[in-house]
C-alpha atoms as a PDB file:
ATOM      1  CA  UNK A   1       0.000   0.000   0.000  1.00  0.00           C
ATOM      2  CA  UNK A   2       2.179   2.956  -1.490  1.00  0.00           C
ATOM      3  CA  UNK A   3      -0.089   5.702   0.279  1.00  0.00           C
ATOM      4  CA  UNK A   4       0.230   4.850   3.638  1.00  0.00           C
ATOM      5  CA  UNK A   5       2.569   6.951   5.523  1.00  0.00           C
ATOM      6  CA  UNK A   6       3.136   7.235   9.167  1.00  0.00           C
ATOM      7  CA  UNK A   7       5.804   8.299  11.358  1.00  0.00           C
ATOM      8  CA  UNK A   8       7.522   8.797  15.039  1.00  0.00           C
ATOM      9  CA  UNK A   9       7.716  11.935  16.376  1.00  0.00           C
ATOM     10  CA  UNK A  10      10.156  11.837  19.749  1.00  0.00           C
ATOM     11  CA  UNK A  11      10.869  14.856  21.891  1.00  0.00           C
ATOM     12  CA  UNK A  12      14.471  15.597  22.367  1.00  0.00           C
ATOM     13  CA  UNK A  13      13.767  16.357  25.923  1.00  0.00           C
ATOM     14  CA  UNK A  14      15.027  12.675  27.435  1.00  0.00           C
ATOM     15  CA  UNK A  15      15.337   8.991  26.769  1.00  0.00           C
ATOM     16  CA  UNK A  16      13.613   6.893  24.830  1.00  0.00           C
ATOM     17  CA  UNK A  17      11.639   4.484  26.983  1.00  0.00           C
ATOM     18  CA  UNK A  18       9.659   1.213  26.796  1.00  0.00           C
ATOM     19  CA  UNK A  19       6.759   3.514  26.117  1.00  0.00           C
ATOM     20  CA  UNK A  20       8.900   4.844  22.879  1.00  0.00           C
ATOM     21  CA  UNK A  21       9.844   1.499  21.654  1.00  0.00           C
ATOM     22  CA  UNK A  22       6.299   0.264  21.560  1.00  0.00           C
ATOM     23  CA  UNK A  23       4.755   3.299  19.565  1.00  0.00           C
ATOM     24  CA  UNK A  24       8.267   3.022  17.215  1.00  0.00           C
ATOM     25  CA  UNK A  25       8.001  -0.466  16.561  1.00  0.00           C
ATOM     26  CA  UNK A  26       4.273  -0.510  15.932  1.00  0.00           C
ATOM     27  CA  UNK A  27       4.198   2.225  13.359  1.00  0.00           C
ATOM     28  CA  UNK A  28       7.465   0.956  11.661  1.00  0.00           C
ATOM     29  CA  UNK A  29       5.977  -2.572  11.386  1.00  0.00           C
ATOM     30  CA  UNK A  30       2.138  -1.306  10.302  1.00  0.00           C
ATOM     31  CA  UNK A  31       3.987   0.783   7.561  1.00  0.00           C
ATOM     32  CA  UNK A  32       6.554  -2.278   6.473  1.00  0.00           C
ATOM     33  CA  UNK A  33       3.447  -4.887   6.747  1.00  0.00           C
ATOM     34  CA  UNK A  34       1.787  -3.059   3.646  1.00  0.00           C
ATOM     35  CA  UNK A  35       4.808  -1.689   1.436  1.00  0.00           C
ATOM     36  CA  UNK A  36       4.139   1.808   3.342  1.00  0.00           C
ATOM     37  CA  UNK A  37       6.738   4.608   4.109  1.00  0.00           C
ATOM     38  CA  UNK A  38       7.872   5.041   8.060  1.00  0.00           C
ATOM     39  CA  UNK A  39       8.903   8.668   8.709  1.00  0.00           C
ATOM     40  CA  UNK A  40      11.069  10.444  11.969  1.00  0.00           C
ATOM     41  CA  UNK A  41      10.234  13.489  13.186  1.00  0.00           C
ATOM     42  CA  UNK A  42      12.104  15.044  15.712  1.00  0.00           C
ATOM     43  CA  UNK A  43       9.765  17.214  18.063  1.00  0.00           C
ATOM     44  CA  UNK A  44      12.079  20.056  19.168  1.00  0.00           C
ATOM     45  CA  UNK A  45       9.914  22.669  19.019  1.00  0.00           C
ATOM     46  CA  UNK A  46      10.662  23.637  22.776  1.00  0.00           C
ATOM     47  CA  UNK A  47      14.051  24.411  22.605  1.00  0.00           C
ATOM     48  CA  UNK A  48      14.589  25.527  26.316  1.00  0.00           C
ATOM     49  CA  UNK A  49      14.280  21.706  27.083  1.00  0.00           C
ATOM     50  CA  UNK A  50      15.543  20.158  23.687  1.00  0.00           C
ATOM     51  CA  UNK A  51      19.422  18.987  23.561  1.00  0.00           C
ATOM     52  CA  UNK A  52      21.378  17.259  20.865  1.00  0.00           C
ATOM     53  CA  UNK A  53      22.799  14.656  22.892  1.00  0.00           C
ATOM     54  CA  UNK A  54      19.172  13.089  23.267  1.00  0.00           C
ATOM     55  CA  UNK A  55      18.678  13.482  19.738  1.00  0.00           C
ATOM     56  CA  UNK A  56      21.665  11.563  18.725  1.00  0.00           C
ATOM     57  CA  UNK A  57      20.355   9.034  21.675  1.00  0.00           C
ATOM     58  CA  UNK A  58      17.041   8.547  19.533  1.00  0.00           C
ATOM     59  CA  UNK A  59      18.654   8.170  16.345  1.00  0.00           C
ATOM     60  CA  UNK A  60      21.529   5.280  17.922  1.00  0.00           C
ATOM     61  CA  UNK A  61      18.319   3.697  20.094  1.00  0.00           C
ATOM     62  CA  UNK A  62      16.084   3.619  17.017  1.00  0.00           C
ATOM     63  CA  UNK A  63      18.836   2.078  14.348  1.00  0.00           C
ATOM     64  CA  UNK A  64      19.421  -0.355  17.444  1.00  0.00           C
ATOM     65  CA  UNK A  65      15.667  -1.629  17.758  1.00  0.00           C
ATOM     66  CA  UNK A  66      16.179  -2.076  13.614  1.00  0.00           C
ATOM     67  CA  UNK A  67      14.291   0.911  13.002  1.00  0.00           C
ATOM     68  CA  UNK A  68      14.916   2.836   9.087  1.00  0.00           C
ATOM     69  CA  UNK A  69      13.072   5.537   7.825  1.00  0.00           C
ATOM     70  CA  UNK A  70      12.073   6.296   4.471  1.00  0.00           C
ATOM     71  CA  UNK A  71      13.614   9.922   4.677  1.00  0.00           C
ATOM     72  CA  UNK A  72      15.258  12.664   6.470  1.00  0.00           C
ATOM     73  CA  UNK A  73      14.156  13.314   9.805  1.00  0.00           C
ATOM     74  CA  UNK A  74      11.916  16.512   9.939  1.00  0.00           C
ATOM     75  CA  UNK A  75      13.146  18.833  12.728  1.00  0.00           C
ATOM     76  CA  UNK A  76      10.287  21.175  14.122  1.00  0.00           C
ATOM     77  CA  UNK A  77      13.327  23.771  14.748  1.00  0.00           C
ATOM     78  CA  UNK A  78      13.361  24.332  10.735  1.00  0.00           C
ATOM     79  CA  UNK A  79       9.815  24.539  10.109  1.00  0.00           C
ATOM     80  CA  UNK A  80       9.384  27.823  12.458  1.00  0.00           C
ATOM     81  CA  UNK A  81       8.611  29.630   9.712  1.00  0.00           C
ATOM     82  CA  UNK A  82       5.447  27.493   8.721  1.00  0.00           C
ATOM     83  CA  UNK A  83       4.239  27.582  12.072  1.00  0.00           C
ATOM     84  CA  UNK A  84       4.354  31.896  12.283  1.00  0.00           C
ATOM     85  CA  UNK A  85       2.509  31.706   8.952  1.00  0.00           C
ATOM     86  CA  UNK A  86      -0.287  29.422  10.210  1.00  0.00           C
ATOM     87  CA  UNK A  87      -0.395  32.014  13.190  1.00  0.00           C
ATOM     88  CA  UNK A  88      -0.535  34.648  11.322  1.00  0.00           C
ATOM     89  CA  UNK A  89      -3.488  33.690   9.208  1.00  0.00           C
ATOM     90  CA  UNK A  90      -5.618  32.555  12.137  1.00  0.00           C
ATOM     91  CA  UNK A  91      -4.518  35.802  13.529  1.00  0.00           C
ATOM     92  CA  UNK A  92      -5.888  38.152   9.866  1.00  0.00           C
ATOM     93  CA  UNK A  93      -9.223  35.993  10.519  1.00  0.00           C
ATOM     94  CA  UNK A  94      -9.875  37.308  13.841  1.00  0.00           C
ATOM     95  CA  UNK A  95      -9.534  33.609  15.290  1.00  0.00           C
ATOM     96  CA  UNK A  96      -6.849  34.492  17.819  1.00  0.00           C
ATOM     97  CA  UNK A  97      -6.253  36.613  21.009  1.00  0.00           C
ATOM     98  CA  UNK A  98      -3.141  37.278  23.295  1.00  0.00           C
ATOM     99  CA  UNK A  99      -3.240  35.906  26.720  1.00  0.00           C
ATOM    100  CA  UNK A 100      -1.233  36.582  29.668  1.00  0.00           C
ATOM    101  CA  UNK A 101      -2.825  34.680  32.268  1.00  0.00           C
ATOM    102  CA  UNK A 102      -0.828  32.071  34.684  1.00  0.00           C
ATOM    103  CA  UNK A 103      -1.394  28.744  35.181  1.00  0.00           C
ATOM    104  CA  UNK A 104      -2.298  30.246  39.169  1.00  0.00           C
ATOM    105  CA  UNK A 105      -5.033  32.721  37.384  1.00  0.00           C
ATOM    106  CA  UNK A 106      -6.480  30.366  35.382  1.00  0.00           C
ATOM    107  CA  UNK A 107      -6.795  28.002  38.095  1.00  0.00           C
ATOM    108  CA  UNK A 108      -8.215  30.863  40.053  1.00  0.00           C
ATOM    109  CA  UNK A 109     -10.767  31.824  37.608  1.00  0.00           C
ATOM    110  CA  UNK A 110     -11.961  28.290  36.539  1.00  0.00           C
ATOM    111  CA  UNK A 111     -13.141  27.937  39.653  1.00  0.00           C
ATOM    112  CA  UNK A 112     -14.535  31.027  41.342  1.00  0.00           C
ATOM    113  CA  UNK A 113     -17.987  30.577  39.784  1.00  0.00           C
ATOM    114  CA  UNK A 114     -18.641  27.754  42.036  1.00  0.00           C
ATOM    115  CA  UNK A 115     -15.888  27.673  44.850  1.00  0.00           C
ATOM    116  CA  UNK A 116     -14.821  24.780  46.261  1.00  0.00           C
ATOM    117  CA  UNK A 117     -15.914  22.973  43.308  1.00  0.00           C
ATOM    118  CA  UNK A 118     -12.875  21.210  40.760  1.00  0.00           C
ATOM    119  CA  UNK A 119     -12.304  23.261  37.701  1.00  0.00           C
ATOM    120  CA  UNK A 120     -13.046  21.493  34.603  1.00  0.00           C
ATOM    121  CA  UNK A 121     -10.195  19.821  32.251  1.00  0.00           C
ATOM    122  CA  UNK A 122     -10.419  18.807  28.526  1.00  0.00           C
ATOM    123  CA  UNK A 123      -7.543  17.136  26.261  1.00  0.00           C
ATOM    124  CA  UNK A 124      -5.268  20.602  26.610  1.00  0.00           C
ATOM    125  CA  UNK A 125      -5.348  20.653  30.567  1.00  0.00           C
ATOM    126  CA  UNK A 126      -7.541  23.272  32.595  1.00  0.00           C
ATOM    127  CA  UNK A 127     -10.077  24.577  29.866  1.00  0.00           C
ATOM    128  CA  UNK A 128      -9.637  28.386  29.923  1.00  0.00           C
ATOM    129  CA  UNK A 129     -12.373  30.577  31.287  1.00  0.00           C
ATOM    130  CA  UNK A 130     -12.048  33.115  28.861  1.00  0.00           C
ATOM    131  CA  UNK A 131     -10.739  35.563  30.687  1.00  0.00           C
ATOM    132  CA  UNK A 132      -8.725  37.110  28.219  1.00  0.00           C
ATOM    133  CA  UNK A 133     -11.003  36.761  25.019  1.00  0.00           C
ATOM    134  CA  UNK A 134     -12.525  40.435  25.340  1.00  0.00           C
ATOM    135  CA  UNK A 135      -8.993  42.489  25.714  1.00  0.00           C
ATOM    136  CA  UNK A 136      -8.300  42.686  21.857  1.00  0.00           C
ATOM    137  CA  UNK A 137      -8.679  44.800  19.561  1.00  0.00           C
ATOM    138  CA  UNK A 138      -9.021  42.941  16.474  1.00  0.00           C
ATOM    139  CA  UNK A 139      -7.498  45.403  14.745  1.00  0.00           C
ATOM    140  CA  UNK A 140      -4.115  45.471  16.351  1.00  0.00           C
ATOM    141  CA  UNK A 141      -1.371  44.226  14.893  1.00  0.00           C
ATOM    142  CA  UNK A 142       0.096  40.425  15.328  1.00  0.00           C
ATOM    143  CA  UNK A 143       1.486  39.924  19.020  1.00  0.00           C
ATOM    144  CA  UNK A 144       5.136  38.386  19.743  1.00  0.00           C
ATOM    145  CA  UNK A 145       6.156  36.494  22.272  1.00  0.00           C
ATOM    146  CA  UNK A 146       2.694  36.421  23.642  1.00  0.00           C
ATOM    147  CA  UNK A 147       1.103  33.224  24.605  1.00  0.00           C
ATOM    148  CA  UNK A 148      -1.920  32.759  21.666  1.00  0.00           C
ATOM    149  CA  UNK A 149      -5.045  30.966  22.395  1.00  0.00           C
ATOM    150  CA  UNK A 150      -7.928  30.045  19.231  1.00  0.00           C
ATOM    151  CA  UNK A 151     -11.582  31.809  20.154  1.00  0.00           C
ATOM    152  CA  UNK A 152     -13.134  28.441  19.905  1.00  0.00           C
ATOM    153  CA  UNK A 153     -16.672  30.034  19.422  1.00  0.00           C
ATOM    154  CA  UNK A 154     -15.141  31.880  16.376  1.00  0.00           C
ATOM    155  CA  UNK A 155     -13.175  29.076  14.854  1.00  0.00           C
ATOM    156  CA  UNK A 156     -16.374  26.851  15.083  1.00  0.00           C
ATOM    157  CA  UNK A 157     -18.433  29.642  13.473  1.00  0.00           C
ATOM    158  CA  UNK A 158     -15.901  29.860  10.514  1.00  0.00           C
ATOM    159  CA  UNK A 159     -16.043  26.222   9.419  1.00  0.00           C
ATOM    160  CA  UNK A 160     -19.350  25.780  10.217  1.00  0.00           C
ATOM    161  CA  UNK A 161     -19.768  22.072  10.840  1.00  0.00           C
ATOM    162  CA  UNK A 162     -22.100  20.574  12.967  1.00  0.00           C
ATOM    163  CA  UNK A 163     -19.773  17.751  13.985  1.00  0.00           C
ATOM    164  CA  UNK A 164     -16.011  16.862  13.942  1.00  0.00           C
ATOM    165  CA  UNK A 165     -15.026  13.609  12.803  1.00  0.00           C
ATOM    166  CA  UNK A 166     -12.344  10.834  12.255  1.00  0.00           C
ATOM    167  CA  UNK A 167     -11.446   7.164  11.419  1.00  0.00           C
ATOM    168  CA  UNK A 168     -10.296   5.635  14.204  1.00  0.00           C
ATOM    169  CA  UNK A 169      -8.617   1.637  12.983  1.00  0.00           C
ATOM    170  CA  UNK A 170      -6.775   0.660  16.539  1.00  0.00           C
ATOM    171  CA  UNK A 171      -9.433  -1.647  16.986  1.00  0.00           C
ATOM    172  CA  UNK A 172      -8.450  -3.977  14.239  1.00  0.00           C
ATOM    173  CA  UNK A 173     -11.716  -2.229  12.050  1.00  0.00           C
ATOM    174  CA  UNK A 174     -12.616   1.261  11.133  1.00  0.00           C
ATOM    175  CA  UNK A 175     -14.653   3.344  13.263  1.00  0.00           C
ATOM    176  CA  UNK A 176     -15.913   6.748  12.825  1.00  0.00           C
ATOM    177  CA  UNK A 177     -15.714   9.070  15.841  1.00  0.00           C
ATOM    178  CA  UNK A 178     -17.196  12.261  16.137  1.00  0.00           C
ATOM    179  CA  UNK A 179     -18.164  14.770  18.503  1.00  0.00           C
ATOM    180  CA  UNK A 180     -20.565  17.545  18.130  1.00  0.00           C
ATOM    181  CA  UNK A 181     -19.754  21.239  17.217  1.00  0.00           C
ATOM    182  CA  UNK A 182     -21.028  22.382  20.455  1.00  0.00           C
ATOM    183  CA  UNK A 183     -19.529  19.883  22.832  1.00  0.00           C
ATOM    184  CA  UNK A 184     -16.154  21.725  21.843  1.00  0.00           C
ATOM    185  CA  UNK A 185     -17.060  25.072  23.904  1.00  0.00           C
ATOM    186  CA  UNK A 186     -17.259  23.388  26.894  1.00  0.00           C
ATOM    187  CA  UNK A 187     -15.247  20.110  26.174  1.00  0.00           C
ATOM    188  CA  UNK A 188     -12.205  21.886  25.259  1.00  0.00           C
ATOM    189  CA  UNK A 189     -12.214  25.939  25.421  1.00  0.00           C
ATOM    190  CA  UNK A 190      -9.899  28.084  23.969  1.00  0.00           C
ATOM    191  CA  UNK A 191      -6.464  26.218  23.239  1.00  0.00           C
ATOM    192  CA  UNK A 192      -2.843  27.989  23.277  1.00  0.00           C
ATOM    193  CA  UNK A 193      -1.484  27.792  20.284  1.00  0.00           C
ATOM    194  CA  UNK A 194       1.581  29.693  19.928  1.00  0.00           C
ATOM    195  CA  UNK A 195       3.411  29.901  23.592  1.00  0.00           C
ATOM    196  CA  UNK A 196       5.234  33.231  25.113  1.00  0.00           C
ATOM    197  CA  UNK A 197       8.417  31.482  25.486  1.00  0.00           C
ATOM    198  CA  UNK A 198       8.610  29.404  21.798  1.00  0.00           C
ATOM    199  CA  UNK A 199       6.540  29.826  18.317  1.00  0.00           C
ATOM    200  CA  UNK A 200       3.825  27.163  18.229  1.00  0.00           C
ATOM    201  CA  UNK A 201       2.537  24.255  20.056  1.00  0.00           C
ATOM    202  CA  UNK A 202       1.746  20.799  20.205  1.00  0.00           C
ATOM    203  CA  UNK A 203      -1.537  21.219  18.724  1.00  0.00           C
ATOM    204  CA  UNK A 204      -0.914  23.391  16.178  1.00  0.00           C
ATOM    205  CA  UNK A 205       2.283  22.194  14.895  1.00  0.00           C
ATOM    206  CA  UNK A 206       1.502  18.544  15.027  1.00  0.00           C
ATOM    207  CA  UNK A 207      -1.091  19.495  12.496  1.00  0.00           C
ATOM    208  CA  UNK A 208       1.065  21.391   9.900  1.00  0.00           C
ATOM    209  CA  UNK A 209       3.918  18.536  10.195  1.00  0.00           C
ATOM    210  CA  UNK A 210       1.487  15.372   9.217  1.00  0.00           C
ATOM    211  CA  UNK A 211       0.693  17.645   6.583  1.00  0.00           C
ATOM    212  CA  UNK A 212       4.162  18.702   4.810  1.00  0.00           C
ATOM    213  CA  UNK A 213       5.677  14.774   5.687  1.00  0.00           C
ATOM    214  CA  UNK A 214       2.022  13.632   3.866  1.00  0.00           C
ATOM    215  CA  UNK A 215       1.062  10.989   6.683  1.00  0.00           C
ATOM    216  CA  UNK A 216      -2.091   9.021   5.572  1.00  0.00           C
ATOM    217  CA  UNK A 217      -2.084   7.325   9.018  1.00  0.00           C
ATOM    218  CA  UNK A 218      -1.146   8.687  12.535  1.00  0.00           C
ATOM    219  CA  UNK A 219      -0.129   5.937  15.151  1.00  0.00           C
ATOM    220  CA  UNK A 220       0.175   7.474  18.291  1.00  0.00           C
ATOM    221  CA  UNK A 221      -0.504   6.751  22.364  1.00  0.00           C
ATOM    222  CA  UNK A 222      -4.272   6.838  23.417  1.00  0.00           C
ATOM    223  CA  UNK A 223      -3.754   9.344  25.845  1.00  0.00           C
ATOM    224  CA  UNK A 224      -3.363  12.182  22.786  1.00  0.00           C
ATOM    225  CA  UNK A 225      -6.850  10.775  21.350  1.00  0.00           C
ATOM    226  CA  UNK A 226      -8.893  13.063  23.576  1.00  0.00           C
ATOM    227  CA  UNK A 227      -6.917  15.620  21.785  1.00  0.00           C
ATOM    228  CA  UNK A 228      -7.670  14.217  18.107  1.00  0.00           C
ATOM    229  CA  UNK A 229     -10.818  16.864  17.832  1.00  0.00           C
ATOM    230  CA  UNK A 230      -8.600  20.195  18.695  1.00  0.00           C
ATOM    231  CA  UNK A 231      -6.168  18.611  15.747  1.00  0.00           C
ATOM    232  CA  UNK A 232      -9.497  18.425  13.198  1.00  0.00           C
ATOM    233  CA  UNK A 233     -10.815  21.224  13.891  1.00  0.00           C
ATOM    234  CA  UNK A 234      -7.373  23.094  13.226  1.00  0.00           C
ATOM    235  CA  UNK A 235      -7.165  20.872   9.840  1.00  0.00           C
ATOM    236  CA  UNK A 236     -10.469  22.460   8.802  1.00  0.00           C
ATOM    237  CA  UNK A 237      -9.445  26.028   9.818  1.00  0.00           C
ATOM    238  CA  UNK A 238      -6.531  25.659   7.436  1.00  0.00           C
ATOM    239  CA  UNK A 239      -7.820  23.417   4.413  1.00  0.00           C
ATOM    240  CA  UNK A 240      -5.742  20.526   5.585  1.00  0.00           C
ATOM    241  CA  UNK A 241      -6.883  16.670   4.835  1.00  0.00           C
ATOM    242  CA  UNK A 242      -7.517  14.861   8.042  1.00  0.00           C
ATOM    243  CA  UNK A 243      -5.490  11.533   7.955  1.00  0.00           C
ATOM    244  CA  UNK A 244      -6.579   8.067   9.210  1.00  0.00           C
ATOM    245  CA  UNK A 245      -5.938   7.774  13.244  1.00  0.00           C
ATOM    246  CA  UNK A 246      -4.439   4.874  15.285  1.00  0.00           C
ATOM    247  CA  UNK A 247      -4.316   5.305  18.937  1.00  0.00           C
ATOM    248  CA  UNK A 248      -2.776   2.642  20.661  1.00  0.00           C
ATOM    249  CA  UNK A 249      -2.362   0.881  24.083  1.00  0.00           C
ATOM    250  CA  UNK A 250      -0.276   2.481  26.797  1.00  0.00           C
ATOM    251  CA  UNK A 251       3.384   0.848  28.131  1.00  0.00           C
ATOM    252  CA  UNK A 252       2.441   1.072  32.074  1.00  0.00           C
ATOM    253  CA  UNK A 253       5.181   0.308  35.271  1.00  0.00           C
ATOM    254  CA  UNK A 254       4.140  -2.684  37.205  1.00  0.00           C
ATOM    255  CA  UNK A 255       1.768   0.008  39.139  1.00  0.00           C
ATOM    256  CA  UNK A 256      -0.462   0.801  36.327  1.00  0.00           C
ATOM    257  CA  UNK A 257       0.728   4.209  36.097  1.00  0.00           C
ATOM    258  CA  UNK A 258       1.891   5.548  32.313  1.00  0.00           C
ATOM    259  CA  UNK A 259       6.053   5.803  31.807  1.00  0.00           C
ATOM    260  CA  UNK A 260       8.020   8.852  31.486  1.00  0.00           C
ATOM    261  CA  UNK A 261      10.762  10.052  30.457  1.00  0.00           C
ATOM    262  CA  UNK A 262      12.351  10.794  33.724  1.00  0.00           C
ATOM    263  CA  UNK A 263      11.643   7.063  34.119  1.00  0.00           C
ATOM    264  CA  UNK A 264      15.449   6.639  33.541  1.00  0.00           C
ATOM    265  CA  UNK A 265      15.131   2.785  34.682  1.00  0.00           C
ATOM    266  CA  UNK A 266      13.045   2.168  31.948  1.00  0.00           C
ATOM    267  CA  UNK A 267      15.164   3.684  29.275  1.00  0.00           C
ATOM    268  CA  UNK A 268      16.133   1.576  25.977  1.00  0.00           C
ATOM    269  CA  UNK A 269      19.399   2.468  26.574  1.00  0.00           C
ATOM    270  CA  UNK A 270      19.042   1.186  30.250  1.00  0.00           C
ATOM    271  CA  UNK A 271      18.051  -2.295  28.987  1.00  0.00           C
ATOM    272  CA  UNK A 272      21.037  -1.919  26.108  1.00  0.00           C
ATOM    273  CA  UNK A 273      23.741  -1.417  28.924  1.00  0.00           C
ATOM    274  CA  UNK A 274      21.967  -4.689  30.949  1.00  0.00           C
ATOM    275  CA  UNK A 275      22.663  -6.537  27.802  1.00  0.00           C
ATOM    276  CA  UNK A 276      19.380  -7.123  26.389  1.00  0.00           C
ATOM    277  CA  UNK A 277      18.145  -7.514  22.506  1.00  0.00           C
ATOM    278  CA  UNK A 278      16.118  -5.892  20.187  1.00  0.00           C
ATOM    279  CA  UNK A 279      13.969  -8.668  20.585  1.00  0.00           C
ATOM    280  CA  UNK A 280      13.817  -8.890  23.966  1.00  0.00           C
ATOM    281  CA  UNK A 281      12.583  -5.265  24.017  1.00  0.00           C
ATOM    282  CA  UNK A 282      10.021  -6.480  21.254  1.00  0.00           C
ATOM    283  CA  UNK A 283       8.937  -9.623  23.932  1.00  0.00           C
ATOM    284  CA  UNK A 284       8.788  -7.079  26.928  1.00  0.00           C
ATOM    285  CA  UNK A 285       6.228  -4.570  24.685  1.00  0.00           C
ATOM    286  CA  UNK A 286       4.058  -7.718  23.928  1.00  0.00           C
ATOM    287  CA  UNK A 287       5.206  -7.347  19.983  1.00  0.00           C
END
């Protein structure tokens, strides 16, 4: 199958773990399995956390599982450009506002309307109150280094769908999944794209990458699926085709709780110092 393309998109923020190897693997055997191509993407975007070294590490951890891609590695640090553009056109459309609110404030606002009550979280964190929406002028110029969020009531009002939808296959058949226009409002709220401290964000660039690499099919954890609707809805904003989705099981520690990176004991190259095999990291993933 010549048009199916997927690909791995590691931060350069830490080792690859168990976690890592089992999204890697996956992908790179779903694209070989059908003739596909298996792209790398290196997600480096955040460059106050991203180092080289742990770059290098993915590349020497990935060639060591018997990973090869079908191209050069996309870095996010080149592709800056892109994501100002993207910004800037949401911006023109009145989509966007500046917003410099804390994490404290927000938390503060969320919940004063009902104190003592927990403030409500969709697939971006603590859904924004809004506090911020009314302080623009919408004719002022484009902000830098100003945290962005999308005016989710606009955005849904400019593509004017009634639901947002996707084909989901990690269940061994397709399913569509959709959720309705209005759920969004108070599902999600108005995401940050673009932060104060680095162009762009996970939402938004994620987007504009699958599109330049051309991925038909994105294989990724299932705790980014709640996110899947912010990443349509984006698509439609900026006439982008909305690939197939496979959101796969989660790598947990023996206590059921997700692995991360600062889970150094669980680190490929952990296992690759003990001794162990390509396949053995394979057997221990239940590949």
């Amino acid at each position: 199958m010549a048009d199916f393309i997927t690909r791995f998109a590691p931060s350069p923020t830490g080792p690859l773990h168990l976690g890592h190897a089992y999204s890697a693997l996956l992908a790179h055997d779903m694209a070989r399995a059908v003739g596909g191509k298996f792209l790398l993407r290196i997600e480096d975007i955040d460059s106050t956390r991203s180092r080289t070294s742990w770059e290098e590490q993915i590349y020497d951890d990935l060639t060591w599982l018997g990973i090869t891609w079908d191209d050069t590695p996309v870095r996010q640090s080149d592709r800056l450009l892109e994501y100002k553009q993207a910004l800037h056109t949401l911006w023109d459309r009145g989509l966007l506002y500046p917003c410099t609110c804390t994490r404290r404030d927000i938390a503060a606002a969320a919940s004063a309307p009902q104190e003592g009550t927990e403030p409500a979280y969709g697939p971006d964190g603590l859904i924004y109150p809004g506090t911020c929406r009314t302080k623009t002028d919408s004719r002022a110029a484009f902000p830098e280094h100003q945290a962005l969020r999308l005016d989710i009531r606009k955005a849904l009002d400019a593509v004017d769908q009634s639901e947002f939808c996707y084909t989901e296959q990690s269940s061994g058949i397709d399913k569509t999944l959709c959720i309705p226009a209005q759920d969004m409002v108070k599902d999600v709220g108005d995401i940050v794209l673009s932060r104060r401290d680095f162009l762009g964000s996970y939402h938004l660039s994620v987007v504009l990458d699958d599109a330049s690499q051309g991925i038909t099919h994105v294989v990724r954890g299932k705790d980014i699926q709640p996110a899947t609707h912010i990443h349509i809805l984006l698509q439609s904003l900026l006439g982008l085709t909305t690939p197939t989705y496979h959101h796969h099981r989660l790598i947990r520690d023996e206590n059921g709780k997700r692995l991360a990176k600062r889970d150094d004991a669980r680190a490929i190259a952990t296992y690759r110092a003990e001794g162990k095999t390509p396949g053995d990291i394979r057997h221990m993933v239940g590949l």
